[in-house]
N, C-alpha and C. Protein backbone atom coordinates (compact mmCIF):
# COMPACT_ATOMS: atom_id res chain seq x y z
N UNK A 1 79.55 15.35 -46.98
CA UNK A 1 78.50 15.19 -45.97
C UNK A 1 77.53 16.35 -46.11
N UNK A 2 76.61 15.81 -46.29
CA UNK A 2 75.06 17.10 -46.14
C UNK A 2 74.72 17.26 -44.94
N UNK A 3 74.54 18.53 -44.78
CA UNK A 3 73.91 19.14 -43.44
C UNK A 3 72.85 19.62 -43.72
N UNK A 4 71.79 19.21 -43.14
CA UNK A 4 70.07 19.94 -43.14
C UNK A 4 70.00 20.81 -42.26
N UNK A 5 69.77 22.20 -42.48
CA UNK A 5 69.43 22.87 -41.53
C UNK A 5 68.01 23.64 -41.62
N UNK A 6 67.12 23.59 -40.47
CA UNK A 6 66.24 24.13 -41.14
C UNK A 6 64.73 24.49 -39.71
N UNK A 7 64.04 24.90 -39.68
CA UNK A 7 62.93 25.08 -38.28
C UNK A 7 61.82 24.51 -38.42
N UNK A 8 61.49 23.95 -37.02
CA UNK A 8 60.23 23.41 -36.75
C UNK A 8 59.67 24.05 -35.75
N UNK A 9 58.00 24.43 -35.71
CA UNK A 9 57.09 25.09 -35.41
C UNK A 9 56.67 24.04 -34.28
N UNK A 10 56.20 24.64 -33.39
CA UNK A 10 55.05 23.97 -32.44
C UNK A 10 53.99 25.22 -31.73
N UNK A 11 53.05 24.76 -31.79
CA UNK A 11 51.90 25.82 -31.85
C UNK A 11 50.65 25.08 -31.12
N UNK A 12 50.15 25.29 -29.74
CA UNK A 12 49.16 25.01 -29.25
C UNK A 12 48.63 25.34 -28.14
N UNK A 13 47.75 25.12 -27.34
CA UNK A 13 47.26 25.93 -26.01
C UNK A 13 47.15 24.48 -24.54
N UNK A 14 47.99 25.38 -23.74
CA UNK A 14 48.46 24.07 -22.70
C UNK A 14 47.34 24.78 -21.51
N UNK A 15 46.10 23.86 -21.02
CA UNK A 15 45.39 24.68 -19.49
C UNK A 15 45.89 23.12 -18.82
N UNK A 16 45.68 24.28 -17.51
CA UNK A 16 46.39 23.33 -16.06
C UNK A 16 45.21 24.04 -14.92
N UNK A 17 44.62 22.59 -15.06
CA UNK A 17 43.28 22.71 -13.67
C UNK A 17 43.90 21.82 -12.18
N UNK A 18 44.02 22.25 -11.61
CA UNK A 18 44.65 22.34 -10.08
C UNK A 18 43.28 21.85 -9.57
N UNK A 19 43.21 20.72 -8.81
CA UNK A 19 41.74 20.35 -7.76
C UNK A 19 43.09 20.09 -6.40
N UNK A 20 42.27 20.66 -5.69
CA UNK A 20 42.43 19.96 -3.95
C UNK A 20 41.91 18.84 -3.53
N UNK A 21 42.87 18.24 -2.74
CA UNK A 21 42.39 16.76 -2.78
C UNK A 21 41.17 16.48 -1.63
N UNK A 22 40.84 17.81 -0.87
CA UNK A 22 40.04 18.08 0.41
C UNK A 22 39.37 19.05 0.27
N UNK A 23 38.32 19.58 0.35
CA UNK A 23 37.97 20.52 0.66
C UNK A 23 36.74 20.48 2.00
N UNK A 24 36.49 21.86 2.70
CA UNK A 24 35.44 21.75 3.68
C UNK A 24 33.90 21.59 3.10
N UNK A 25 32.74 20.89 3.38
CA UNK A 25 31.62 21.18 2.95
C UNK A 25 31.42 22.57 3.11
N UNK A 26 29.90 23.28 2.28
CA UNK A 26 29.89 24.72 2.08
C UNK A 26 29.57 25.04 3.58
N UNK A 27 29.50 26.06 4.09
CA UNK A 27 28.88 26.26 5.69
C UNK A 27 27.60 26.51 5.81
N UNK A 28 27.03 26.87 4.04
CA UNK A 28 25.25 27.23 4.39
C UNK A 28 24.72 25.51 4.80
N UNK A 29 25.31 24.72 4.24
CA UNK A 29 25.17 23.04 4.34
C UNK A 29 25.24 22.62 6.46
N UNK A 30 26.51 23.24 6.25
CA UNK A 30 26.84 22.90 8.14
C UNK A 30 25.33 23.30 8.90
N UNK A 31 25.29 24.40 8.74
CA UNK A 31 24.31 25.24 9.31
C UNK A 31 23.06 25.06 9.21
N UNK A 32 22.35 24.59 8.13
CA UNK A 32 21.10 23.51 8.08
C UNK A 32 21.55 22.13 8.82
N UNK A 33 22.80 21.55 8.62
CA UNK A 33 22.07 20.24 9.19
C UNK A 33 22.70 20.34 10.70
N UNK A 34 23.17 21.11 11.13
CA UNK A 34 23.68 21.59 12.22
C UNK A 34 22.38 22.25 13.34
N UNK A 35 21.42 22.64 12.41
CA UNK A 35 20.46 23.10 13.03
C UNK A 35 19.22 22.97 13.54
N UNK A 36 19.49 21.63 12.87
CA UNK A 36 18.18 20.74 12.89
C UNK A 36 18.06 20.13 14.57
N UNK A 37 16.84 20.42 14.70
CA UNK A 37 16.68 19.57 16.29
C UNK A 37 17.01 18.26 16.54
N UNK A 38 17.00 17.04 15.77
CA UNK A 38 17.47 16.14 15.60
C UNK A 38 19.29 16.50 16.08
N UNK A 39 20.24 16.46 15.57
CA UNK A 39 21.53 17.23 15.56
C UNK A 39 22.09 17.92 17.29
N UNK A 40 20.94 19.13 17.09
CA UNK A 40 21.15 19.40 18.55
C UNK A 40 20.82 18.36 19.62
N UNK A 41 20.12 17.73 19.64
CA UNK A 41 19.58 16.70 20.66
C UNK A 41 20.50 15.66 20.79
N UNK A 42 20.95 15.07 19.62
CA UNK A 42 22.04 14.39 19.91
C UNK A 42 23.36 14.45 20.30
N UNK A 43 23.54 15.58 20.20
CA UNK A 43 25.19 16.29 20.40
C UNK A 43 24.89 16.79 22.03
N UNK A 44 23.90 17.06 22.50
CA UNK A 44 23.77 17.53 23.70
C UNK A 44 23.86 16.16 24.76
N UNK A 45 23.10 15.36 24.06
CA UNK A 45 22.84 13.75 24.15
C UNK A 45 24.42 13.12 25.25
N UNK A 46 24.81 13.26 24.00
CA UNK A 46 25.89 12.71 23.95
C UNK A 46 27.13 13.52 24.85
N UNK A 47 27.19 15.00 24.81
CA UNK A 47 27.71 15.51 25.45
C UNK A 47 27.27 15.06 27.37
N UNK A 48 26.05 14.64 27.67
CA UNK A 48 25.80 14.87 28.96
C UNK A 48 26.02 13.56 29.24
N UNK A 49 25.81 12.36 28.28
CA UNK A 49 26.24 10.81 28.55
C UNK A 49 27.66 10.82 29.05
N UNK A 50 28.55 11.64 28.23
CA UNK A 50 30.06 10.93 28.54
C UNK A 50 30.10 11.62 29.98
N UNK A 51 29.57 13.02 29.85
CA UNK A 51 29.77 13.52 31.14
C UNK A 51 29.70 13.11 32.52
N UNK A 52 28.07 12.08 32.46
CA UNK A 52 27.38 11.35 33.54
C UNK A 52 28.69 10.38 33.97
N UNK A 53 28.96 9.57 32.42
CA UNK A 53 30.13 8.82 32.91
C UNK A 53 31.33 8.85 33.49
N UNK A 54 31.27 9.86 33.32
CA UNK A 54 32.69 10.11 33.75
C UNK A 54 32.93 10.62 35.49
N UNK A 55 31.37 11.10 36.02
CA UNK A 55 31.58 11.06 37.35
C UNK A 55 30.57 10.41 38.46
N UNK A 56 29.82 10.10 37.49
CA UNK A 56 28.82 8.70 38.26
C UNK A 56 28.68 7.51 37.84
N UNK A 57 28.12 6.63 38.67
CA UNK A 57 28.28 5.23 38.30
C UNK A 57 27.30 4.75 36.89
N UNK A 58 27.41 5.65 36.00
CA UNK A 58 26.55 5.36 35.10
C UNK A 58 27.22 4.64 33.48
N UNK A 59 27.53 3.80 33.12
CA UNK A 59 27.51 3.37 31.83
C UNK A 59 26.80 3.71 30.68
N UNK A 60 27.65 4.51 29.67
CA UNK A 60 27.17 5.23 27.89
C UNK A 60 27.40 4.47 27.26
N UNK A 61 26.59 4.38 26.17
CA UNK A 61 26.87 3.94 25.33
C UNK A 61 26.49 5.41 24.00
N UNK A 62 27.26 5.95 22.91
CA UNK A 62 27.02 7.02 22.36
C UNK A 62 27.61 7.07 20.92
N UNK A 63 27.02 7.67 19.97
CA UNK A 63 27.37 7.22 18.83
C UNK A 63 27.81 8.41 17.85
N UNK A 64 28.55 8.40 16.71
CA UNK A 64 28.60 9.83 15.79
C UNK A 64 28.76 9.41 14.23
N UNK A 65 28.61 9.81 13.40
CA UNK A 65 28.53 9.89 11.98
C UNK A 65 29.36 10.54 11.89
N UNK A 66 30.39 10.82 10.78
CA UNK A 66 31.35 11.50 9.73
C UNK A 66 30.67 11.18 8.20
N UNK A 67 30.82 12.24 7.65
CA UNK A 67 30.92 11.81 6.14
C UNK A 67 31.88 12.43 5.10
N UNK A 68 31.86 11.89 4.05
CA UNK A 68 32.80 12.65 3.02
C UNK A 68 32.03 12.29 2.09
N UNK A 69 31.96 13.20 1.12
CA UNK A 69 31.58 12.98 -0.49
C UNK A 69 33.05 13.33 -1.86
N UNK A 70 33.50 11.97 -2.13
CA UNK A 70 34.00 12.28 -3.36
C UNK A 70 33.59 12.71 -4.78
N UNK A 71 33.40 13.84 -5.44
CA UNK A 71 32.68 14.47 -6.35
C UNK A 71 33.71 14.25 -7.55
N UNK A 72 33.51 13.26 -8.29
CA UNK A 72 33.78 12.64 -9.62
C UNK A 72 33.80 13.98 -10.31
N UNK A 73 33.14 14.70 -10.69
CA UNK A 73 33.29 15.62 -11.60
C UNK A 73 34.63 16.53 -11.27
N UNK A 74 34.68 16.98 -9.74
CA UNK A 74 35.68 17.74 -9.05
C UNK A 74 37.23 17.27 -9.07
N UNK A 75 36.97 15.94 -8.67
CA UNK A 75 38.12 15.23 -8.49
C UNK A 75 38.42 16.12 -7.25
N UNK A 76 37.77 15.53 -6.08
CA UNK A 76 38.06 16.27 -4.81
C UNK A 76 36.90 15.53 -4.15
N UNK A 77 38.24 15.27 -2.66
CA UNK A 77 37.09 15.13 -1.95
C UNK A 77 36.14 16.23 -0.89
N UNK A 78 35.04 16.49 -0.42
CA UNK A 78 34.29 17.11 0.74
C UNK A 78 34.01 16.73 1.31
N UNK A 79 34.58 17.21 3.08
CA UNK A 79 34.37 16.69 4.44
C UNK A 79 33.03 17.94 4.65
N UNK A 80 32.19 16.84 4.97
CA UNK A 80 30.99 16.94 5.91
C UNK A 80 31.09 17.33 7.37
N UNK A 81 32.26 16.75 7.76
CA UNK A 81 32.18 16.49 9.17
C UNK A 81 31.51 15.64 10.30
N UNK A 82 31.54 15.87 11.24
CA UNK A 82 30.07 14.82 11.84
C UNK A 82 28.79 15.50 11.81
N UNK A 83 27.72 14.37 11.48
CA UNK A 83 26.49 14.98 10.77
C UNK A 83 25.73 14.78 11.53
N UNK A 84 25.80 13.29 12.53
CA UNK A 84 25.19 13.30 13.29
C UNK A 84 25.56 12.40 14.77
N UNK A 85 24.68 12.26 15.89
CA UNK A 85 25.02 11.44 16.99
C UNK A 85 24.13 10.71 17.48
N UNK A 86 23.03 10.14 16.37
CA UNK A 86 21.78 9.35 17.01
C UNK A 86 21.62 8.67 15.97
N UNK A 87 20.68 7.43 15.96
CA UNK A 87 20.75 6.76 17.64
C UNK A 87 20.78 5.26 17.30
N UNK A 88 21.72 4.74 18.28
CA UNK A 88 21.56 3.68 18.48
C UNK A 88 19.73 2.82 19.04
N UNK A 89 19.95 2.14 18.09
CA UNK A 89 18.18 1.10 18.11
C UNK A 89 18.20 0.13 19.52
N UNK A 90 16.54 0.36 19.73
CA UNK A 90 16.22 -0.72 20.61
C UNK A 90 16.56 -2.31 20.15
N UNK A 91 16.29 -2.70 19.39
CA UNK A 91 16.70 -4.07 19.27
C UNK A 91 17.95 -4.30 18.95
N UNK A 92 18.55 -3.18 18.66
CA UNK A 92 20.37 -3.23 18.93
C UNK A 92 20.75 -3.80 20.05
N UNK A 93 19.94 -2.84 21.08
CA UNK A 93 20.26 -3.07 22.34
C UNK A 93 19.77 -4.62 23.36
N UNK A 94 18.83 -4.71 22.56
CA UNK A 94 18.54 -6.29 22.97
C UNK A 94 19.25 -7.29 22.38
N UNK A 95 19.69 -7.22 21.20
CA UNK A 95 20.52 -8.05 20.42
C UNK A 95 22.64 -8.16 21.33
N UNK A 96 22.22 -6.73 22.01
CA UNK A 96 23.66 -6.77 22.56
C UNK A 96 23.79 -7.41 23.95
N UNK A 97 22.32 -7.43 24.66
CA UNK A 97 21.79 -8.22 25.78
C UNK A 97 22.08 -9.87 25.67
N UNK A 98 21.56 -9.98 24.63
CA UNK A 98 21.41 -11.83 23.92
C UNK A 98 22.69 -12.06 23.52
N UNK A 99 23.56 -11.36 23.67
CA UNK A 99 24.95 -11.28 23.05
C UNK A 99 25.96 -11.87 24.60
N UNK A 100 24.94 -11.48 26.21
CA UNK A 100 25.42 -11.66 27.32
C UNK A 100 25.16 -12.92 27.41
N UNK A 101 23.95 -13.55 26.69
CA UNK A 101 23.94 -14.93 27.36
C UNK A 101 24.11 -15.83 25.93
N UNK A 102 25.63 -15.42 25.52
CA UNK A 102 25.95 -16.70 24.99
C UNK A 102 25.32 -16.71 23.22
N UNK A 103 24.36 -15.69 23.00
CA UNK A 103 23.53 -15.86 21.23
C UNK A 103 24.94 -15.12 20.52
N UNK A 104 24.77 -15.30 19.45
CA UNK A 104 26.34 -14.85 18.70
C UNK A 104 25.88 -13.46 18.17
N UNK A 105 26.92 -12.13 18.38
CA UNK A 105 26.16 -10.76 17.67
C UNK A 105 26.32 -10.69 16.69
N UNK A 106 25.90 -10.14 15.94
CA UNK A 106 25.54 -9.28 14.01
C UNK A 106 26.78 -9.14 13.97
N UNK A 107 27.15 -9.11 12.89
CA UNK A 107 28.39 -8.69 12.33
C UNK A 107 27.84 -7.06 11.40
N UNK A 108 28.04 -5.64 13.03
CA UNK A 108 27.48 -4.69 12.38
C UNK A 108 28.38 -3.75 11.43
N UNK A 109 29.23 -4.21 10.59
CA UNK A 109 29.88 -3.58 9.64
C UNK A 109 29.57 -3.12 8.30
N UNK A 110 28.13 -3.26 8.21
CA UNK A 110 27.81 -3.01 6.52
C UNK A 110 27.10 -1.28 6.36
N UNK A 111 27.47 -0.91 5.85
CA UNK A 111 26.65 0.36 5.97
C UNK A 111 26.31 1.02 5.00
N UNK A 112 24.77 1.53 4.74
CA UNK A 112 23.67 1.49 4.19
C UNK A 112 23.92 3.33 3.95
N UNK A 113 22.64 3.22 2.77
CA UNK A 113 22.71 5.10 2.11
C UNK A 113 21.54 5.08 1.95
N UNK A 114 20.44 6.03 2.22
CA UNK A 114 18.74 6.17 1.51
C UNK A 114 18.84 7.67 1.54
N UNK A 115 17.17 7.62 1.16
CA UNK A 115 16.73 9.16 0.78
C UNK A 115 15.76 9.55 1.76
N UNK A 116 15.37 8.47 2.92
CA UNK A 116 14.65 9.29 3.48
C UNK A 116 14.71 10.08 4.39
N UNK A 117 13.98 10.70 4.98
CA UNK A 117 13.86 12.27 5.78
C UNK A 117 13.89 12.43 7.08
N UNK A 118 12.37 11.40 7.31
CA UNK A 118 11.94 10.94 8.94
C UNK A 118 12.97 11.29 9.48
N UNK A 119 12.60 11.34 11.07
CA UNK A 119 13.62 11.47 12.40
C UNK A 119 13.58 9.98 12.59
N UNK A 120 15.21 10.08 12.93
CA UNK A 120 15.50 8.51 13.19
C UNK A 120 14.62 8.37 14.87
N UNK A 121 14.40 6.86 15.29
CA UNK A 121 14.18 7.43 16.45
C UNK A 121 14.22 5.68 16.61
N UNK A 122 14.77 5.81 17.82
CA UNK A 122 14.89 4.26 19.24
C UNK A 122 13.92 2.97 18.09
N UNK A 123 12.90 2.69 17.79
CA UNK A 123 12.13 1.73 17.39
C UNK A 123 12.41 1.98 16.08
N UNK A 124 13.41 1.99 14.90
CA UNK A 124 13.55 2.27 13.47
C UNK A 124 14.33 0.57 13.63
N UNK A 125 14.26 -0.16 12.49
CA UNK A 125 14.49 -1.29 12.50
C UNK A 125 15.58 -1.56 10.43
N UNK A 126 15.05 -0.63 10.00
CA UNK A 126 15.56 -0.51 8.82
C UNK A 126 15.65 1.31 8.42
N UNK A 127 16.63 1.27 7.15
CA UNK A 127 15.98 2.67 6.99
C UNK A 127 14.80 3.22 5.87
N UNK A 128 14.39 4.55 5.60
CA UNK A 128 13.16 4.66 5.60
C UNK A 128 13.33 4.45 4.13
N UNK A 129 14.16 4.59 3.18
CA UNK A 129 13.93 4.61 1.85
C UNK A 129 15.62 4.25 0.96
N UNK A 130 15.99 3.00 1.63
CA UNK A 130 17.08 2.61 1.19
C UNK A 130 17.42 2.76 -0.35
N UNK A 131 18.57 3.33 -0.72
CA UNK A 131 19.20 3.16 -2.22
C UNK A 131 18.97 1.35 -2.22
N UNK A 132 18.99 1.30 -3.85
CA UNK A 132 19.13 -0.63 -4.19
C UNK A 132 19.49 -0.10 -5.33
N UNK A 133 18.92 -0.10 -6.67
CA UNK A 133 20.07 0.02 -7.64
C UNK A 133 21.05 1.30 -7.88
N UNK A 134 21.14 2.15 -7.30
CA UNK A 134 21.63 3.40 -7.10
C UNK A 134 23.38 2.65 -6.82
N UNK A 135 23.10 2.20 -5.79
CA UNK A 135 24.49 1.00 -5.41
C UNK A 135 25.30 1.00 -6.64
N UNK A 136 26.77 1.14 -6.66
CA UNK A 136 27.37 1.09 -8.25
C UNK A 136 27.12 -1.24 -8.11
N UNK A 137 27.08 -1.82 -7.01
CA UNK A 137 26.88 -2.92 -7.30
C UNK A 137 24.93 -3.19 -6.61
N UNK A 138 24.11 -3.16 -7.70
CA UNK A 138 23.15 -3.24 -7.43
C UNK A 138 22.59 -4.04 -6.09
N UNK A 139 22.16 -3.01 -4.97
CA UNK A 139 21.40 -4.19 -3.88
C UNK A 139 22.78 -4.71 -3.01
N UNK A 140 23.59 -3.73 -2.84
CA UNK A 140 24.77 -3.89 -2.22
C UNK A 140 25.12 -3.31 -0.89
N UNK A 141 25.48 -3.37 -0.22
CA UNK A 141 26.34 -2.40 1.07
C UNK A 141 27.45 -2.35 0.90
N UNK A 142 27.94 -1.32 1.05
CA UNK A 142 29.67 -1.14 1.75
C UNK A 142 29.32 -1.80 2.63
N UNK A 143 31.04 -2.88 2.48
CA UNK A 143 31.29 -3.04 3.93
C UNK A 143 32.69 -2.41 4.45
N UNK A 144 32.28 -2.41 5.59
CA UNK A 144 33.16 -1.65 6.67
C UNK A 144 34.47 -2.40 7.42
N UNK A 145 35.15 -1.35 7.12
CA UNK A 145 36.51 -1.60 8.40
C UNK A 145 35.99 -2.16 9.58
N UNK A 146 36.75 -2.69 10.81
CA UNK A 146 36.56 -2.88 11.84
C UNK A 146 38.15 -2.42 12.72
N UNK A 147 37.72 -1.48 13.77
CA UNK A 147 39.24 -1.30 14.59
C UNK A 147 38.50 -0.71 15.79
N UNK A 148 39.14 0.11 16.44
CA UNK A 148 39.20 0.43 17.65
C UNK A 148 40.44 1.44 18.16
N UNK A 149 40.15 2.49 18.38
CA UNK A 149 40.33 3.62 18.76
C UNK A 149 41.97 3.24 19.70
N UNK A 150 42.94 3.32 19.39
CA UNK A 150 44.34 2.34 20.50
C UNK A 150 44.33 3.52 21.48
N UNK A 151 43.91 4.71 21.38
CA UNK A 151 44.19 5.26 22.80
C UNK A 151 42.99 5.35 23.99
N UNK A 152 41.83 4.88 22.87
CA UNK A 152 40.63 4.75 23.52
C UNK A 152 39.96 3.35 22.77
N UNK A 153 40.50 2.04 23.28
CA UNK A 153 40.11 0.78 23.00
C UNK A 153 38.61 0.77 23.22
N UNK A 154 37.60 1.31 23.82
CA UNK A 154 36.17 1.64 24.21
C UNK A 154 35.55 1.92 22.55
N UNK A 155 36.31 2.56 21.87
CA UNK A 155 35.78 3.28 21.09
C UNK A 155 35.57 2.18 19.85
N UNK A 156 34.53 1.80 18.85
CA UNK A 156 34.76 1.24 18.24
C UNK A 156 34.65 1.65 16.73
N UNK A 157 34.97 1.92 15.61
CA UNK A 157 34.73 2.46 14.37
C UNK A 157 34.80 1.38 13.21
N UNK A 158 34.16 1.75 12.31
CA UNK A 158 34.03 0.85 11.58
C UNK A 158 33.51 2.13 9.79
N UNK A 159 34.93 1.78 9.24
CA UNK A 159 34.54 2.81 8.04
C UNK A 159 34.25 1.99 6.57
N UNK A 160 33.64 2.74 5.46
CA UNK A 160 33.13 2.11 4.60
C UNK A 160 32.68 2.87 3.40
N UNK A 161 32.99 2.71 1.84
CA UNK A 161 32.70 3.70 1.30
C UNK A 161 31.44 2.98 0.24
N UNK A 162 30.28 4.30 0.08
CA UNK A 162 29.60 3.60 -1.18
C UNK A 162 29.63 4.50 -2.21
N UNK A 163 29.84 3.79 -3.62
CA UNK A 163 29.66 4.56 -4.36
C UNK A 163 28.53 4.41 -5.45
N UNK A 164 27.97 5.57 -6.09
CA UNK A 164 26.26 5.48 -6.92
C UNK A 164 26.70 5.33 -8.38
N UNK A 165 25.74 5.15 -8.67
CA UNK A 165 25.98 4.68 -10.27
C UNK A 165 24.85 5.40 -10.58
N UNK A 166 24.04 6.11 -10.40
CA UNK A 166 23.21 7.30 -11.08
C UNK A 166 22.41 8.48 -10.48
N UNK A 167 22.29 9.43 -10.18
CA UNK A 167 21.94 10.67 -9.67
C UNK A 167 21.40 9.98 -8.13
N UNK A 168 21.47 10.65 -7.13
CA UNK A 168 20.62 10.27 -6.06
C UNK A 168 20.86 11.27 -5.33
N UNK A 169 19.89 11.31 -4.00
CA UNK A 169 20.20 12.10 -2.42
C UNK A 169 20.11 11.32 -1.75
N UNK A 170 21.45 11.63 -0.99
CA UNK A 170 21.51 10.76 0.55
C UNK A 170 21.18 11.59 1.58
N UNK A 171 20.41 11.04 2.40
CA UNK A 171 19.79 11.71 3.89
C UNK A 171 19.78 10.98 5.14
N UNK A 172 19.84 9.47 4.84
CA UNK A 172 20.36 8.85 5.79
C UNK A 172 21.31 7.62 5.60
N UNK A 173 21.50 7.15 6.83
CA UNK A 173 22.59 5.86 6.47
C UNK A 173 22.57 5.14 7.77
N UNK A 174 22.85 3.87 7.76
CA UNK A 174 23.05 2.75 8.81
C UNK A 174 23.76 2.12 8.89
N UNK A 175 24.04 1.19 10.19
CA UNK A 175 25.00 0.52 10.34
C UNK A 175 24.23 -0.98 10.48
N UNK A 176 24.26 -2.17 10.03
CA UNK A 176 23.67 -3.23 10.11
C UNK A 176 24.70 -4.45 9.71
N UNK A 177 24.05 -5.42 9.93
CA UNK A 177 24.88 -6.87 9.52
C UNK A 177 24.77 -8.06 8.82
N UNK A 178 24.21 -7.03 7.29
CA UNK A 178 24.13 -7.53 5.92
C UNK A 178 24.69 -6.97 4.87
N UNK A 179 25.10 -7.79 4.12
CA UNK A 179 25.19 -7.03 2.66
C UNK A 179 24.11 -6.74 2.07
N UNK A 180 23.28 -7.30 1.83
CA UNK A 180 22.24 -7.40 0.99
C UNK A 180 20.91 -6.64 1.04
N UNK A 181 20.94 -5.81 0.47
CA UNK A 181 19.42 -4.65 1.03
C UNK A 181 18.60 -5.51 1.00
N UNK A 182 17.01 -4.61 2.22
CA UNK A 182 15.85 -5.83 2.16
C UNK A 182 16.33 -6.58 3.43
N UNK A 183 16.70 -6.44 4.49
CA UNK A 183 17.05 -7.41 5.19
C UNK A 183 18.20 -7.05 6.38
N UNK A 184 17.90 -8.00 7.32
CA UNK A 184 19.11 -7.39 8.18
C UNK A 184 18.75 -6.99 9.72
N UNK A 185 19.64 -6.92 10.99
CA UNK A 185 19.36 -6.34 11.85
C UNK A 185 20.14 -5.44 12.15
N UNK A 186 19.69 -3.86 12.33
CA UNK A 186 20.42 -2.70 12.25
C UNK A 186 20.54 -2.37 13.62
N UNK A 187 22.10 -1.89 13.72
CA UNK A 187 22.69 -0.95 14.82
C UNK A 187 22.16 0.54 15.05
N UNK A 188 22.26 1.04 14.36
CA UNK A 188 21.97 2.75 14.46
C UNK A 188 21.38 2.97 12.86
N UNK A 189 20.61 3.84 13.05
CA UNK A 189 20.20 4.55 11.57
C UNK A 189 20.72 6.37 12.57
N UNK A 190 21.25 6.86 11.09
CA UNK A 190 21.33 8.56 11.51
C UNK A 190 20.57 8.95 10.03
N UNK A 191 19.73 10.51 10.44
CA UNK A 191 19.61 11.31 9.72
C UNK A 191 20.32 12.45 9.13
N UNK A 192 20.62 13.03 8.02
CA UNK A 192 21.05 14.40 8.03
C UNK A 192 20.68 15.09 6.95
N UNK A 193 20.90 16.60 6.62
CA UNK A 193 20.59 17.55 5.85
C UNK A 193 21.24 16.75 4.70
N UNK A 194 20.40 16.68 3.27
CA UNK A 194 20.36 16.18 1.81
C UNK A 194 21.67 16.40 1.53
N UNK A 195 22.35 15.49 0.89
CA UNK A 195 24.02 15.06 -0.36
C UNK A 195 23.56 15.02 -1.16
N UNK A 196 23.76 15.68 -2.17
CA UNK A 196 23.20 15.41 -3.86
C UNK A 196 24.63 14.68 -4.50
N UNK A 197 24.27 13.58 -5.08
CA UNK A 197 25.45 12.69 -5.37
C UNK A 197 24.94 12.64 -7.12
N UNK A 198 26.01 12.38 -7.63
CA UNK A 198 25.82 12.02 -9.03
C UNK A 198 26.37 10.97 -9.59
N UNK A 199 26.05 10.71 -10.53
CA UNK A 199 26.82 9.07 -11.13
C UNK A 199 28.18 8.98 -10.62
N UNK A 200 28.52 7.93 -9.98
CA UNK A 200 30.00 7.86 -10.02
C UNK A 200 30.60 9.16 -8.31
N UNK A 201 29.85 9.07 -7.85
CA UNK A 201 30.40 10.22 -6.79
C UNK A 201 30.28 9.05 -5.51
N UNK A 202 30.81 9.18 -4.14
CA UNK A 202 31.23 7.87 -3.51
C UNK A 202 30.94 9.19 -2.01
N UNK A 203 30.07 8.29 -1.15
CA UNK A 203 30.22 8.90 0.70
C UNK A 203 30.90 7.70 1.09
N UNK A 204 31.76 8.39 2.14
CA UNK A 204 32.79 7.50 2.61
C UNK A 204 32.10 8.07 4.28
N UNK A 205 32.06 7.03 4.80
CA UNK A 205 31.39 7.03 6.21
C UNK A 205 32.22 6.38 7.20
N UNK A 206 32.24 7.63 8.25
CA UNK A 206 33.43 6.78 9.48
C UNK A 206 32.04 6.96 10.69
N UNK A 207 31.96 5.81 11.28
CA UNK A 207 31.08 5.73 12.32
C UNK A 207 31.96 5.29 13.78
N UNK A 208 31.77 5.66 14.46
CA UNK A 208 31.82 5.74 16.22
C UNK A 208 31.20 5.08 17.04
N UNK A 209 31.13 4.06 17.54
CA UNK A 209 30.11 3.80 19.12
C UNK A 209 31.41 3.74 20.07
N UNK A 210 31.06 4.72 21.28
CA UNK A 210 31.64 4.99 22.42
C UNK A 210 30.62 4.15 23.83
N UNK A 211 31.49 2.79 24.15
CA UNK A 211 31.32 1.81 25.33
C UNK A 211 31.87 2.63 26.38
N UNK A 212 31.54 3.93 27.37
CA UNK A 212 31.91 4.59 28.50
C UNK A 212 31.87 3.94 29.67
N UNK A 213 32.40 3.72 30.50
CA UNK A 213 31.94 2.71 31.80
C UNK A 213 31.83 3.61 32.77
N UNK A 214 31.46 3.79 33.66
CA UNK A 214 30.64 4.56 34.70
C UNK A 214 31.71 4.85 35.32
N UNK A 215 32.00 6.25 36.17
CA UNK A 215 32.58 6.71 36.82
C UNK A 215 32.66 6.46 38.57
């Protein structure tokens, strides 16, 4: 019987890149869009609505934005936090009126990404500069979850992620009840301080409307 005896070499360079699966947005980011009068107005907004409700006979209705950006290059995601708390639209609000006598409501689960800047404000009907082929499915919306808050059934959320298929900034986003850009009747448009997104990078949006009933 032959026995081989004899050595083998192995020779090469092993790197190990560690990503977090979370991280916080930067705080110079918080602090611009945190600072914006838009931002304050709504958070104050909203702070004095639930308040009213809660000890006068007054009925809120009040809204908030979350975002996250998944960064493809990072392999990580970044919480934004809430970006913003305005505003629910006038013809939302008439559409939720016509909704009392019997007309059937929007199905407001689709939610929208653009670049524009403007202050959202009560009479915005679309937003100011919607993404369309940016969409990884051209001329598309996320659509959104639908649930409700189980310790606060009032609360209604509805989450949804989009992701781009080539460089863009997001600055605003909506809630409406279409897929299809170009079209639609919208719930809320919010503004906030610029996302620089790149091919393949995804905002994942959790939205809020709080139904308060009067105290």
């Amino acid at each position: 019987m032959a026995i081989a005896i004899g050595q083998t070499g192995l020779a090469g360079d092993l790197t190990l890149q560690v990503k977090r699966g979370r991280v916080k947005a930067p705080l110079s980011w918080k602090v611009k869009n945190n600072l914006r009068p838009a931002f304050i107005h709504g958070y104050i907004g909203k702070k004095i609505g639930l308040l009213a409700a809660k000890y006068l006979p007054v009925t809120t209705i009040v809204s908030e934005l979350a975002l996250q950006r998944y960064d493809r290059e990072e392999r990580q995601w970044i919480d934004y936090g809430v970006v913003g708390h305005k505003v629910v639209t006038t013809p939302a609000a008439e559409l939720i009126c016509d909704g009392f006598q019997g007309v059937a409501m929007p199905d407001w689960f689709y939610h929208g990404l653009g670049s524009g800047s403007t202050a959202a404000v009560v009479a915005d009907t679309a937003l100011e500069t919607e993404f369309t082929v940016q969409y990884l499915l051209d001329n598309i919306r996320a659509t959104g979850t639908q649930t409700e808050e189980a310790a606060s059934p009032q609360v209604y959320e509805t989450v949804a992620t989009n992701t781009v298929d080539a460089v863009a900034i997001a600055r605003e986003h909506n809630i409406i009840n279409q897929a299809a850009t170009g079209g639609g009747s919208m719930l809320d448009r919010t503004v906030f301080a610029e996302i620089n997104l790149s091919a393949s990078d995804a905002i994942q949006s959790t939205y809020r409307l709080t139904v308060q009933a009067g105290g």
